[in-house]
Protein backbone atom coordinates (compact mmCIF):
# COMPACT_ATOMS: atom_id res chain seq x y z
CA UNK A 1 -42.99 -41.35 31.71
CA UNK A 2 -39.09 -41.84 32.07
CA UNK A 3 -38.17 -45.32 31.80
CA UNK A 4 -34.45 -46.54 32.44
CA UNK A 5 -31.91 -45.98 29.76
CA UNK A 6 -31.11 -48.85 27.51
CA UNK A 7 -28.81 -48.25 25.00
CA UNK A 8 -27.22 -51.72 23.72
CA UNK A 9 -30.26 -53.26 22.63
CA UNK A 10 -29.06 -56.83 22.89
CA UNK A 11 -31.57 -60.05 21.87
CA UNK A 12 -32.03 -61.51 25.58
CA UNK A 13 -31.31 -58.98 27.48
CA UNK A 14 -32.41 -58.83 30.71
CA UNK A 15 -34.40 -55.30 30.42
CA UNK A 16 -37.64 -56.37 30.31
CA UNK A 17 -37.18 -59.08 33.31
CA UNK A 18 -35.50 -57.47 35.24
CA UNK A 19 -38.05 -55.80 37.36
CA UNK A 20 -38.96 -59.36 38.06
CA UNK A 21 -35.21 -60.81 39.03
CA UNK A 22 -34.97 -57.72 41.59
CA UNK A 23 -37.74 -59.23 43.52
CA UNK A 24 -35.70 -62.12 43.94
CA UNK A 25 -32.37 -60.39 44.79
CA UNK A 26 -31.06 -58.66 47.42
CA UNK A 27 -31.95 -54.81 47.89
CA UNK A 28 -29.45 -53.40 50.19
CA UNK A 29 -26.36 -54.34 52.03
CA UNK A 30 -24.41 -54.98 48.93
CA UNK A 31 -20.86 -53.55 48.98
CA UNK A 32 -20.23 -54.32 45.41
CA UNK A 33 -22.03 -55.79 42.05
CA UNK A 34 -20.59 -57.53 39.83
CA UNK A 35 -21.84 -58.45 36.60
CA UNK A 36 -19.26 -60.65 34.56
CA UNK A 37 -21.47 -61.16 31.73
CA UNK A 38 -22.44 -57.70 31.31
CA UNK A 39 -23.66 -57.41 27.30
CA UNK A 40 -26.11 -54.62 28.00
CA UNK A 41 -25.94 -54.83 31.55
CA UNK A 42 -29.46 -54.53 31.76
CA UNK A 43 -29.45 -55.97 35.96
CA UNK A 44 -26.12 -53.33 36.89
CA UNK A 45 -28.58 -50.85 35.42
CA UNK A 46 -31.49 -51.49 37.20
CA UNK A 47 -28.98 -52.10 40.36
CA UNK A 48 -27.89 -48.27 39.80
CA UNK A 49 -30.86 -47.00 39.69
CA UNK A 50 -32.00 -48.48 42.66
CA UNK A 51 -29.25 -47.58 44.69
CA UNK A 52 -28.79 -52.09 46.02
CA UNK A 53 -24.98 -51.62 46.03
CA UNK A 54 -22.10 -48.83 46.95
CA UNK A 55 -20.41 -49.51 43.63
CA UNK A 56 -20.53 -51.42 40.82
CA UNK A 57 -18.86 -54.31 38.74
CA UNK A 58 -18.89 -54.99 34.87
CA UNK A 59 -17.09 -57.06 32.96
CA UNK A 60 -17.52 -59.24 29.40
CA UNK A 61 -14.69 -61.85 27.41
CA UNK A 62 -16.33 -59.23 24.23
CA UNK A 63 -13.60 -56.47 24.89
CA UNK A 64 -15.27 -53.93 22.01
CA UNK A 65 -18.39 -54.34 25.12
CA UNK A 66 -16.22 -53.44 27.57
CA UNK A 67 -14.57 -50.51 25.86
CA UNK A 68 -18.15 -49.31 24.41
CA UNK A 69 -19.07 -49.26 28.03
CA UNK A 70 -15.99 -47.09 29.19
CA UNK A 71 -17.11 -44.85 26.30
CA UNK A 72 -20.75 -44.44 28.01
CA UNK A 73 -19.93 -43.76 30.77
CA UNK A 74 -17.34 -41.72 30.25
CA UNK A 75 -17.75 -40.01 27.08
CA UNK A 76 -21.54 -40.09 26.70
CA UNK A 77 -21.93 -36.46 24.91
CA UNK A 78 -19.17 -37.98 22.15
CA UNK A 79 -19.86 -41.05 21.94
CA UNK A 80 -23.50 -40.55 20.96
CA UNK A 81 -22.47 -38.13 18.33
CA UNK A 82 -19.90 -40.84 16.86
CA UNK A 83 -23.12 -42.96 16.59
CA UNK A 84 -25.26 -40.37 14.94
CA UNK A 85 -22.37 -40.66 11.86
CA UNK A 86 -22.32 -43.78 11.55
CA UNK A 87 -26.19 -44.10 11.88
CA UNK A 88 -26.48 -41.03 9.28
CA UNK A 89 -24.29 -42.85 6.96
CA UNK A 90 -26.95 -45.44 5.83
CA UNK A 91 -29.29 -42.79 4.88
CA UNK A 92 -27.29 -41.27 2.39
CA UNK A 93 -27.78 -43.40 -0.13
CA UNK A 94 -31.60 -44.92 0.33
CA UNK A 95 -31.67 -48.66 0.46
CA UNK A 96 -27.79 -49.12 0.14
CA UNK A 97 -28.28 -52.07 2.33
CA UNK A 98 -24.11 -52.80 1.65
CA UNK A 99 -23.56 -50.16 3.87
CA UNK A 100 -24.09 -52.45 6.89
CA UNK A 101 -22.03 -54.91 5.57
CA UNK A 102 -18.87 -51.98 5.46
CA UNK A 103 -19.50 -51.01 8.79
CA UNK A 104 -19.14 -54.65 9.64
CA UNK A 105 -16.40 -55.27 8.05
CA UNK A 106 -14.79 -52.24 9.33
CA UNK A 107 -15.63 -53.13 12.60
CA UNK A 108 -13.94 -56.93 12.18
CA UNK A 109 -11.07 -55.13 11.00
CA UNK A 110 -10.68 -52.11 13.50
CA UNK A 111 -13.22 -53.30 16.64
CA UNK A 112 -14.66 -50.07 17.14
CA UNK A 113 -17.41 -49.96 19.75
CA UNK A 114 -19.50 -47.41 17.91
CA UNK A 115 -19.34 -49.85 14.62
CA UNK A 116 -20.55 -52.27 16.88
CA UNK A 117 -23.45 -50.40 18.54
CA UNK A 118 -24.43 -49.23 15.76
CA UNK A 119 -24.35 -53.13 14.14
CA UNK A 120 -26.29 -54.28 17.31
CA UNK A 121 -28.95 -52.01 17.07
CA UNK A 122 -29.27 -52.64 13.53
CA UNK A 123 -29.08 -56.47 12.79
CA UNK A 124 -31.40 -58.85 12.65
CA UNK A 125 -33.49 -59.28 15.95
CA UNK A 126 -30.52 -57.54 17.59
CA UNK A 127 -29.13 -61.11 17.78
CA UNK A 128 -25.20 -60.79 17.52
CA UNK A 129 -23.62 -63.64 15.79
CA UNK A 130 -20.25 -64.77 15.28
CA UNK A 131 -18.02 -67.28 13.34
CA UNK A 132 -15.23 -69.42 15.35
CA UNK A 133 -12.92 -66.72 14.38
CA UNK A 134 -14.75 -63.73 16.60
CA UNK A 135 -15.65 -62.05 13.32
CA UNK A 136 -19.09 -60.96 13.60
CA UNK A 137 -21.40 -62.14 10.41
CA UNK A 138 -25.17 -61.03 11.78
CA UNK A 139 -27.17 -59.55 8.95
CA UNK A 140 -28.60 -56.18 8.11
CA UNK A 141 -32.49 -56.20 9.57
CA UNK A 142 -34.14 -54.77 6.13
CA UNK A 143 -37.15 -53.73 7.88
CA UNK A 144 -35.69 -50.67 10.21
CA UNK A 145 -33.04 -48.48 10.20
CA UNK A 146 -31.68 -49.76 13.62
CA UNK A 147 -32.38 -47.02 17.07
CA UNK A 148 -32.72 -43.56 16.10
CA UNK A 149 -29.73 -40.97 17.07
CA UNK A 150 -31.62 -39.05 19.16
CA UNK A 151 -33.06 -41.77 21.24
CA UNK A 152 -29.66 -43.78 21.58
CA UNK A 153 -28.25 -40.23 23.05
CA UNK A 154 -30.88 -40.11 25.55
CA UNK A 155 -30.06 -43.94 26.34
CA UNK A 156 -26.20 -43.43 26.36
CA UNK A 157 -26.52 -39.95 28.45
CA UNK A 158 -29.17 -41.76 31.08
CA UNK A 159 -26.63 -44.44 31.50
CA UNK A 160 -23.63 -41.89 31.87
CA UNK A 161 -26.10 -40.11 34.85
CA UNK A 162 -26.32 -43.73 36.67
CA UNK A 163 -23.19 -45.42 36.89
CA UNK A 164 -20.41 -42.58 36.61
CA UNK A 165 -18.18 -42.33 39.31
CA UNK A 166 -19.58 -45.51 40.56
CA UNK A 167 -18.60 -48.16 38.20
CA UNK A 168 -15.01 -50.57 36.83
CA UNK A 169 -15.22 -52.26 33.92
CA UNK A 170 -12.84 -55.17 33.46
CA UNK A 171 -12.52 -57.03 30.33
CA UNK A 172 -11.88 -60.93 30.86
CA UNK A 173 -13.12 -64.28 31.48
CA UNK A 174 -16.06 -64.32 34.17
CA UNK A 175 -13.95 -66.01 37.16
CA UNK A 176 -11.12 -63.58 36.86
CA UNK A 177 -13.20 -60.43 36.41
CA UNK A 178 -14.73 -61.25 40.23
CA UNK A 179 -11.49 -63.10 41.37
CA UNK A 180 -11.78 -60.13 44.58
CA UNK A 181 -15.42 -60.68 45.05
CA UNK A 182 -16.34 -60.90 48.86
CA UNK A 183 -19.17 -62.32 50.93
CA UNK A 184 -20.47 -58.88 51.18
CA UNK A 185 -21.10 -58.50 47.35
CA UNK A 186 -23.61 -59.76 45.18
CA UNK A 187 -22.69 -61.35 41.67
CA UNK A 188 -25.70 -61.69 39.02
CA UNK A 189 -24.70 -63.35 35.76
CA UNK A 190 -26.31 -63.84 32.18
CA UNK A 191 -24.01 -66.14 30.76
CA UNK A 192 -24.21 -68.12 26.90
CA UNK A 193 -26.96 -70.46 27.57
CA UNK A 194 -26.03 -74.47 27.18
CA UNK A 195 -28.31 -74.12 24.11
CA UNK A 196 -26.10 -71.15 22.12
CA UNK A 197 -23.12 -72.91 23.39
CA UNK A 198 -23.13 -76.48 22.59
CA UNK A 199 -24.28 -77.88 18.96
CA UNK A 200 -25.40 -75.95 15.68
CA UNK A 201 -26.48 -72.76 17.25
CA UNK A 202 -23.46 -71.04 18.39
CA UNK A 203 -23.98 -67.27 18.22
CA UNK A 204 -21.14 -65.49 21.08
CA UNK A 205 -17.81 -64.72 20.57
CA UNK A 206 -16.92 -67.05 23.04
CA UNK A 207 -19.69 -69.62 24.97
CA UNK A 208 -19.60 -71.12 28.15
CA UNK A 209 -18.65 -74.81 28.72
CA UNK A 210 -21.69 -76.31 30.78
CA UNK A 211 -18.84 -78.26 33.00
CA UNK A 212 -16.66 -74.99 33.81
CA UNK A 213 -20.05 -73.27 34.73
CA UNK A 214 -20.38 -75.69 37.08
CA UNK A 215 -16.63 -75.63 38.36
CA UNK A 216 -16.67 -71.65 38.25
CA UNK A 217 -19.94 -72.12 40.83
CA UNK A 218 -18.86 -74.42 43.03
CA UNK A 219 -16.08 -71.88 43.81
CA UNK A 220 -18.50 -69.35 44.16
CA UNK A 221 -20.07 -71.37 46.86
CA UNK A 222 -16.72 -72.29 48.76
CA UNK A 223 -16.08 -68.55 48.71
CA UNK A 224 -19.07 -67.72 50.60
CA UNK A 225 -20.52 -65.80 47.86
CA UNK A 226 -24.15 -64.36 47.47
CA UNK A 227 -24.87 -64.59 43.39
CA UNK A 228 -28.26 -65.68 41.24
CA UNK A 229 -27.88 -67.10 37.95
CA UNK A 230 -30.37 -66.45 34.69
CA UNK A 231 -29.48 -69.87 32.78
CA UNK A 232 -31.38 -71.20 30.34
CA UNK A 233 -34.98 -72.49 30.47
CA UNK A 234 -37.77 -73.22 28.07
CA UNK A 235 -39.84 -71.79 24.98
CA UNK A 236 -43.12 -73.90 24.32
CA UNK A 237 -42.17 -77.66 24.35
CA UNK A 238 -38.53 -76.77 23.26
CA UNK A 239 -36.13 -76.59 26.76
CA UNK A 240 -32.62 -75.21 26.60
CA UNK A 241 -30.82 -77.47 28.76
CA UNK A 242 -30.72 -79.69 31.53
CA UNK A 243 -31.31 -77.74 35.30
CA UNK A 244 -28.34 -77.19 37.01
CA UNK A 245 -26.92 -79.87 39.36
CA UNK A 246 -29.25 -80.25 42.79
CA UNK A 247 -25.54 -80.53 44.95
CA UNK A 248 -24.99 -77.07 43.89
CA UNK A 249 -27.56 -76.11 46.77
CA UNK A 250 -29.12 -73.54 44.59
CA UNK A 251 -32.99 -72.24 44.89
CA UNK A 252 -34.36 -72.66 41.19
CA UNK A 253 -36.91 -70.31 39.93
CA UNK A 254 -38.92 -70.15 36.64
CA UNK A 255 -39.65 -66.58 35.47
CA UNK A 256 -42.18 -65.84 33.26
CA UNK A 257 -40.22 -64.11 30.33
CA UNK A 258 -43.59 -63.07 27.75
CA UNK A 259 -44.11 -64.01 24.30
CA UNK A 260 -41.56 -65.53 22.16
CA UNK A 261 -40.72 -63.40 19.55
CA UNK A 262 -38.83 -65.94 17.47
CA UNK A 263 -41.97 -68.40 17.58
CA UNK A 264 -44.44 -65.30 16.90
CA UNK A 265 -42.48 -64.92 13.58
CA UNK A 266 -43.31 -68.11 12.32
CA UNK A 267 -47.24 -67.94 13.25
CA UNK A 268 -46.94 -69.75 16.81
CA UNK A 269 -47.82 -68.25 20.25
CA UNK A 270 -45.49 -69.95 22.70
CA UNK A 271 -44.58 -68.44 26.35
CA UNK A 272 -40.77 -68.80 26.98
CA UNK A 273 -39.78 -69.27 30.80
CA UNK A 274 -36.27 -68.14 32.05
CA UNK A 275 -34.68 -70.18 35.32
CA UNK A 276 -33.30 -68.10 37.93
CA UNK A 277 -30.58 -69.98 40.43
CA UNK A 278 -30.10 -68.19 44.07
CA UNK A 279 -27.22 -69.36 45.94
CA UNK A 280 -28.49 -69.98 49.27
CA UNK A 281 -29.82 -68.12 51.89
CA UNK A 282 -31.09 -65.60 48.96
CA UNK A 283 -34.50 -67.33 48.25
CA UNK A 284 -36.20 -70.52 48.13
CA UNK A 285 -37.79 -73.04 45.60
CA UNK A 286 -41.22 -72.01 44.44
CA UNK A 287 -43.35 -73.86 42.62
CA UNK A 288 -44.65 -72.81 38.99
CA UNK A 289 -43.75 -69.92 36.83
CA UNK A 290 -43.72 -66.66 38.47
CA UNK A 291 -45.50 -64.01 36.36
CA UNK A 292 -45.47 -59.78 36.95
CA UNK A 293 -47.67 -58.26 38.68
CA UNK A 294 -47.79 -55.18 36.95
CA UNK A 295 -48.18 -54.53 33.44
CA UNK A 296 -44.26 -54.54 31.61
CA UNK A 297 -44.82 -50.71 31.27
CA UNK A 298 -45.09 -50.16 34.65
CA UNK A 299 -42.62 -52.34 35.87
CA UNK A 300 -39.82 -50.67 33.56
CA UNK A 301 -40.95 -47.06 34.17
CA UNK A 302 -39.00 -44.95 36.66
């Protein structure tokens, strides 16, 4: 069974849900997509593969993202082999568990996008982290040796095969990277939720003021533009932020998002629900959590 190529295996993303989103979204008539948060651009993926738009948008403030993505698409052969070294590396001396720390400080020195693929797919929980000086400081997961060369190549190669000739990738802030979006396009974005942004837990290399979120949609919505929104939500009894303000006009939705895996760590089995904003005439309020229909395999197999 084929299932869609993943190959930045970000905590969060939107892989596993996004079956679930596209049943929310629109499936056709879309001139352009644009995904300004893109990460692992789990929705432009799904987008590709499903043909919704003519071409395709991606852009992230994380410029070693963007330029990892250039390399994907257009380098897929090379730059899977550049991650087979690196990945090789740690396995030449058993258990040197420094070697992750080299790569990342090679990679907070030079940026390379390999460096960091290969520190995404090998940290903790895939959970990047950061400091307030964009130096990333996520440690080595002991337990695994991070995604193995041979299925990262299929994952970078499947990616290469779906966007192509197809896709721009823009490095910036989210307003300017869709500064020509049209009424005709669609937006989705995955921004830094309120609750990674504000207080203790600060984990991107840049987060999102919750007020400039709000100014960056109202613009949207003068512009005429068709967008949905995954923005925080809740895990258990634990939310992640206040909902969005009602004179935005958007349709709220709570997706069922599985299991936490941070709570399952720690002995507690706690469902964590994602919120979903449509601008309007996309879809309407529904009451409750929305759950698959189909088993997770089946919804992410192609």
């Amino acid at each position: 069974m084929i299932r869609l190529p993943h190959p930045i295996p970000y905590q969060g993303s939107k892989r596993s849900l996004a079956p679930l989103i596209g049943e929310h979204v629109p499936r056709s008539g879309i001139e352009t997509w644009y995904e300004p948060f893109a990460g692992s651009a789990a929705m432009t993926l799904w987008a590709a593969h499903n043909n919704v738009a003519k071409r395709f948008v991606i852009g992230d403030i994380l410029v070693p993202i963007c330029e990892l993505w250039k390399a994907i698409v257009d380098h897929p052969r090379e730059t899977a082999a550049q991650y087979r070294s690196v990945w090789e590396g740690q396995i030449e001396v058993p258990n040197d568990l420094g070697y992750f720390n080299r790569v990342r400080e090679r990679y907070n020195t030079e940026q390379d996008p390999v460096d960091l693929l290969y520190l995404v797919a090998r940290c903790v929980k895939n959970a990047v982290r950061f400091n307030r000086h964009g130096k990333m400081t996520q440690s080595v997961d002991k337990r695994r040796l991070g995604m193995r060369p041979e299925k990262m190549a299929a994952a970078i190669i499947g990616s290469s095969a779906l966007l192509k000739g197809r896709i721009e990738i823009r490095p910036g802030d989210w307003l300017a990277t869709t500064a020509d979006a049209a009424p005709g396009d669609f937006v989705y974005m995955d921004p830094p939720y309120a609750g990674t942004t504000l207080g203790r837990d600060k984990r991107y290399a840049e987060g999102l003021n919750p007020e400039r979120l709000v100014e960056g949609l109202h613009d949207y919505r003068l512009r005429s533009l068709r967008f949905a929104l995954s923005y925080d939500g809740m895990t258990g009894e634990k939310t992640y932020g206040p909902p969005l303000p009602t004179e935005l006009g958007l349709a709220r939705l709570l997706l069922h998002a599985g299991v936490s895996s941070q709570a399952t760590l720690v002995g507690r089995s706690e469902v964590t629900v994602e919120s979903l904003y449509l601008s309007p005439g996309i879809g309407n309020v529904r009451e409750g959590i929305i759950r698959r229909e189909r088993p997770i395999q089946e919804l992410l197999a192609i």
